[in-house]
C-alpha atoms as a PDB file:
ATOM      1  CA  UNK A   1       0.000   0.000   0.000  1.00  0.00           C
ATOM      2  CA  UNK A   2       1.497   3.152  -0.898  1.00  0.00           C
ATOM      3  CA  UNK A   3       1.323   6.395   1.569  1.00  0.00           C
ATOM      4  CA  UNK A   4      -0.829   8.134  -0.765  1.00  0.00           C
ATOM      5  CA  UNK A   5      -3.389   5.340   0.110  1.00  0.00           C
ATOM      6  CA  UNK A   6      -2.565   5.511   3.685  1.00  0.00           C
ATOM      7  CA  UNK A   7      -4.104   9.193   4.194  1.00  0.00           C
ATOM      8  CA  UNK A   8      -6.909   8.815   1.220  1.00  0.00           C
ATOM      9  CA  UNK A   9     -10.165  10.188   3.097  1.00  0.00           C
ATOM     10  CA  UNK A  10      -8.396  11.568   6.114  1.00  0.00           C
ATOM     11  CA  UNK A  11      -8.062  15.369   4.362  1.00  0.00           C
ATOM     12  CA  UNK A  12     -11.684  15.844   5.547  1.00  0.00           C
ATOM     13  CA  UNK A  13     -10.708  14.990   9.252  1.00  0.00           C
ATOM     14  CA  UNK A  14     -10.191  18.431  11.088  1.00  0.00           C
ATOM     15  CA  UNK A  15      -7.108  18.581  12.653  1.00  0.00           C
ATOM     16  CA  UNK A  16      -7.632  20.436  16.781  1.00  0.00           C
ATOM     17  CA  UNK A  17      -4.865  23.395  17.671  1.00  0.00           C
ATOM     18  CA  UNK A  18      -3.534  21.224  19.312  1.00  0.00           C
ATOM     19  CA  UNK A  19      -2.543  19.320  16.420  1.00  0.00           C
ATOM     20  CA  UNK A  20      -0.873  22.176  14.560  1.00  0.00           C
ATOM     21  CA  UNK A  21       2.510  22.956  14.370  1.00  0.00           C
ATOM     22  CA  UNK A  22       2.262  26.379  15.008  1.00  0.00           C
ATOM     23  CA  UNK A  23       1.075  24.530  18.590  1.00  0.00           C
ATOM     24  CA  UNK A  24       3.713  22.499  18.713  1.00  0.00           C
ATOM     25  CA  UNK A  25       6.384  25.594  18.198  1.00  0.00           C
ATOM     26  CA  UNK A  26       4.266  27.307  21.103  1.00  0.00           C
ATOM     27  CA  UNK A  27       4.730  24.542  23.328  1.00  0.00           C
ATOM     28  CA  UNK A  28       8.705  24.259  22.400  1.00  0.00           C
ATOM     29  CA  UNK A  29       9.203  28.162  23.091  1.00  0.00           C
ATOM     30  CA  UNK A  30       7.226  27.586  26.610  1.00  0.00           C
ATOM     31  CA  UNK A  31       9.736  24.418  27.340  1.00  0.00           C
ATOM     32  CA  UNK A  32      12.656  26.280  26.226  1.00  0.00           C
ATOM     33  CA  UNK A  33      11.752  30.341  27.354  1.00  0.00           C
ATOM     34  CA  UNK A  34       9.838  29.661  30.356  1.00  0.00           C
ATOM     35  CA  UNK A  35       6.069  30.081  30.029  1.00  0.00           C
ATOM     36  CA  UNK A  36       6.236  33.888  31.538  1.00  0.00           C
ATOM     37  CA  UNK A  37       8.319  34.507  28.683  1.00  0.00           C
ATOM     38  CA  UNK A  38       6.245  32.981  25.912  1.00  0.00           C
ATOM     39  CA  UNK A  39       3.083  35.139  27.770  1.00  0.00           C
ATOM     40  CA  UNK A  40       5.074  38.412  27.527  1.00  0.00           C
ATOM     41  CA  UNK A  41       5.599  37.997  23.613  1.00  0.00           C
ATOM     42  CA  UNK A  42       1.581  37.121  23.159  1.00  0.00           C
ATOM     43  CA  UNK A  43       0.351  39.819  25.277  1.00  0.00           C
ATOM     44  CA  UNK A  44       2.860  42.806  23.479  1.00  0.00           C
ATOM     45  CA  UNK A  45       1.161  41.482  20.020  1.00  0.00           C
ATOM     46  CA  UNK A  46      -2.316  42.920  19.127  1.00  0.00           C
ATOM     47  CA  UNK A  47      -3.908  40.111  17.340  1.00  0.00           C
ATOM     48  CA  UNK A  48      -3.404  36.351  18.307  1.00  0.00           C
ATOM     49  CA  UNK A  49      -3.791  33.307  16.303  1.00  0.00           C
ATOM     50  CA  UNK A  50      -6.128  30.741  17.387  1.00  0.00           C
ATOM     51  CA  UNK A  51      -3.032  28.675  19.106  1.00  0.00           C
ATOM     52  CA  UNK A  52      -1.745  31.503  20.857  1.00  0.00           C
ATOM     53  CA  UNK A  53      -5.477  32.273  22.246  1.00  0.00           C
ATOM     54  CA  UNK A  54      -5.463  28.722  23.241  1.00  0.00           C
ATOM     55  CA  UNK A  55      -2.249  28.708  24.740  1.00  0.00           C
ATOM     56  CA  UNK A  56      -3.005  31.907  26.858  1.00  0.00           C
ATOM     57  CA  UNK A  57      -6.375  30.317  28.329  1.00  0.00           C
ATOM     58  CA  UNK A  58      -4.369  27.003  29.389  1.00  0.00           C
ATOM     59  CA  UNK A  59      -2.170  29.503  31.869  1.00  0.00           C
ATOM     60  CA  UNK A  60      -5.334  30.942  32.259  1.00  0.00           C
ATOM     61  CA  UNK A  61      -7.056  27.837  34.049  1.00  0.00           C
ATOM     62  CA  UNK A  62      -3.422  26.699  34.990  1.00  0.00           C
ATOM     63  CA  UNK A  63      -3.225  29.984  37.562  1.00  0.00           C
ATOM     64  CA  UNK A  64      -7.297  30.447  38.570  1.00  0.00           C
ATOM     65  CA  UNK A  65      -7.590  26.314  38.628  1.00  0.00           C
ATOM     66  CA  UNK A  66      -4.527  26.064  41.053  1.00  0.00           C
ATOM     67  CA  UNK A  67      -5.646  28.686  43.057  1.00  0.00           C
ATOM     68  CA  UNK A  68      -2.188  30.519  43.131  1.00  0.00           C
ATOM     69  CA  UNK A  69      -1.418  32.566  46.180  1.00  0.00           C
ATOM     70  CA  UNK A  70      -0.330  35.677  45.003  1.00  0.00           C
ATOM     71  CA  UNK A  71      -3.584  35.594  42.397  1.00  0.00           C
ATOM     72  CA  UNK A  72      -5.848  35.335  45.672  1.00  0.00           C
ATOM     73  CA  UNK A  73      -4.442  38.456  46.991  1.00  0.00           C
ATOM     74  CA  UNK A  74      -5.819  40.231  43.522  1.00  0.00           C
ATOM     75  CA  UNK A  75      -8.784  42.459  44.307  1.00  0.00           C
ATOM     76  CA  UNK A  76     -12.220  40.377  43.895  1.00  0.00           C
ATOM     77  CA  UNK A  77     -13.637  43.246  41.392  1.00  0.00           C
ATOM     78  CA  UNK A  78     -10.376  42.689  38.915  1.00  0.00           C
ATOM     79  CA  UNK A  79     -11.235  38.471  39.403  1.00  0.00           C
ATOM     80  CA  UNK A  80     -14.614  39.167  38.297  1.00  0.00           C
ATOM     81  CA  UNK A  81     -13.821  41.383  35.582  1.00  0.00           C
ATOM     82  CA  UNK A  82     -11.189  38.895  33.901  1.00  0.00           C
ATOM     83  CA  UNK A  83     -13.721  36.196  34.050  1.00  0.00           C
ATOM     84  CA  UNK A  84     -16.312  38.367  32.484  1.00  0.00           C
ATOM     85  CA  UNK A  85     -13.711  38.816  29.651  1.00  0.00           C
ATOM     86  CA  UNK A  86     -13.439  35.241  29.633  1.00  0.00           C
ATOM     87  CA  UNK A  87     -16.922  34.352  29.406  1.00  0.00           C
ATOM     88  CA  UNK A  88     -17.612  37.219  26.642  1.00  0.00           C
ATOM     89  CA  UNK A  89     -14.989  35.661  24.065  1.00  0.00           C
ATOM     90  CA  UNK A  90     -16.474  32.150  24.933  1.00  0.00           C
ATOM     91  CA  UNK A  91     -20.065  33.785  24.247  1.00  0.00           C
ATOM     92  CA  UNK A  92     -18.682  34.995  20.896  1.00  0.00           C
ATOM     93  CA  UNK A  93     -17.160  32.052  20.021  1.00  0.00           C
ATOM     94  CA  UNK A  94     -20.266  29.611  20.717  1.00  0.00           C
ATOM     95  CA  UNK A  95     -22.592  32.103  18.675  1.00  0.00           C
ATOM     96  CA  UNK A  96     -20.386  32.211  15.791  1.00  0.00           C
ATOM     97  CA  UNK A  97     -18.948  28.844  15.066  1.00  0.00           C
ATOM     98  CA  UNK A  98     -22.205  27.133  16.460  1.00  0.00           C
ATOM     99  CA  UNK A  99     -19.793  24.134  16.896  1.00  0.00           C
ATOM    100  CA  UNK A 100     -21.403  20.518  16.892  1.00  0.00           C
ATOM    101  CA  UNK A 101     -19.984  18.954  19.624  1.00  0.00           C
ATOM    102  CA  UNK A 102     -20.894  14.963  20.553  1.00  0.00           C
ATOM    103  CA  UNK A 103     -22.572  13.757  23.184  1.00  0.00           C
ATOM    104  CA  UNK A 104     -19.844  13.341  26.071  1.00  0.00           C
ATOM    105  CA  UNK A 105     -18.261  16.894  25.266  1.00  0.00           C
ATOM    106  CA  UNK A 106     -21.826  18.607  25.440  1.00  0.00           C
ATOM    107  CA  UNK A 107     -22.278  16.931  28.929  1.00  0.00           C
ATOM    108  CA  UNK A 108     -18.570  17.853  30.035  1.00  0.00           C
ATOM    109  CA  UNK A 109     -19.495  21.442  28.986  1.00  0.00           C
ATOM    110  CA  UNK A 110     -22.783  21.143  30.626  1.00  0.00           C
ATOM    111  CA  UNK A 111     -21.917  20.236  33.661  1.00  0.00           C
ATOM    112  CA  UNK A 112     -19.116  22.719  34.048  1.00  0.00           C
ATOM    113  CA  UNK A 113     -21.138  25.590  33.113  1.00  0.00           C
ATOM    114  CA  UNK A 114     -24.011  23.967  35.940  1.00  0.00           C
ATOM    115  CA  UNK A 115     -21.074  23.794  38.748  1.00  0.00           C
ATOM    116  CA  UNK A 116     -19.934  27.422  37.762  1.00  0.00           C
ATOM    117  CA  UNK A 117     -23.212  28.820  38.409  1.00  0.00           C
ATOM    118  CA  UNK A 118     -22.733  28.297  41.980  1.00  0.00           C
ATOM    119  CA  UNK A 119     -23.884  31.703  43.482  1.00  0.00           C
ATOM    120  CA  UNK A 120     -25.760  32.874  40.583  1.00  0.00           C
ATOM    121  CA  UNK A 121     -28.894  30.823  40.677  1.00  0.00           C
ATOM    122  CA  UNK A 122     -31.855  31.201  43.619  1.00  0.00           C
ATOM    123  CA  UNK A 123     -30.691  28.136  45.582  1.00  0.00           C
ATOM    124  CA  UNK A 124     -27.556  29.404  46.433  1.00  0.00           C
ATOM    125  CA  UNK A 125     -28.435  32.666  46.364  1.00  0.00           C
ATOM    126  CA  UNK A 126     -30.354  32.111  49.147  1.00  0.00           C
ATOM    127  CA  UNK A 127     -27.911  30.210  51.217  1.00  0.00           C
ATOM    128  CA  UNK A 128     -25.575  33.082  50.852  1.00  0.00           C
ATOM    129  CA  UNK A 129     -28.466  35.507  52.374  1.00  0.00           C
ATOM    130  CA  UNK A 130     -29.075  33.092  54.974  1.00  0.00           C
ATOM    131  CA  UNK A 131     -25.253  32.562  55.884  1.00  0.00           C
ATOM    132  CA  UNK A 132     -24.936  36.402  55.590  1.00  0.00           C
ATOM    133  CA  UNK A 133     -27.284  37.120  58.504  1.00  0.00           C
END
């Protein structure tokens, strides 16, 4: 079987960002700079590419999911603002792409987004009040 056979029908598989090689060269410059360093050089650009918007929301769950010390000392107003950002690009994103997702990754999503609205909906709302008084 030659190679050309090999990939025949696999053009039409999309290939995630994590796939890429402009991923891959991300992931090299984070192994060999430092990840601080490779953050620095995204944030001084204007646009990013998909990767490089990918890459900076890994450190972001990497730093909010650890619960780093020095973040919790950030005031709670500047917290809430950067995960309003966060939740506005992901709004965008959803709306525009419309992306079908199977079964298992529409649960996963579903019952992140149900955990995260811990203190948002009337159940917990109301356990705050009580806890409050």
């Amino acid at each position: 079987m030659a190679e050309g056979e090999l990939y025949e029908g696999l053009e039409a598989l999309k290939l995630t960002i994590f796939e890429t090689a402009e991923w891959r060269e991300l992931i090299n410059r984070e192994n060999y700079y430092g990840p601080e360093q490779v953050l620095e050089e995204i944030l001084d650009k204007r646009t990013w590419s998909n990767a490089e918007i990918l890459w900076v929301t890994r450190r972001l769950l990497y730093h909010y999911g650890g619960k780093d010390r020095l973040l919790k000392q950030a005031p709670v107003e500047r917290v809430f603002l950067n995960f309003a950002g966060v939740l506005r690009v992901l709004f965008m994103l959803l709306d525009h792409l419309d992306p079908e997702l199977d079964e298992n990754m529409r649960a996963y999503v579903s019952a992140k987004l149900a955990d995260a609205t811990w203190g948002i909906n009337e159940r917990t709302r109301y356990y705050l009040r009580k806890a409050q008084s």
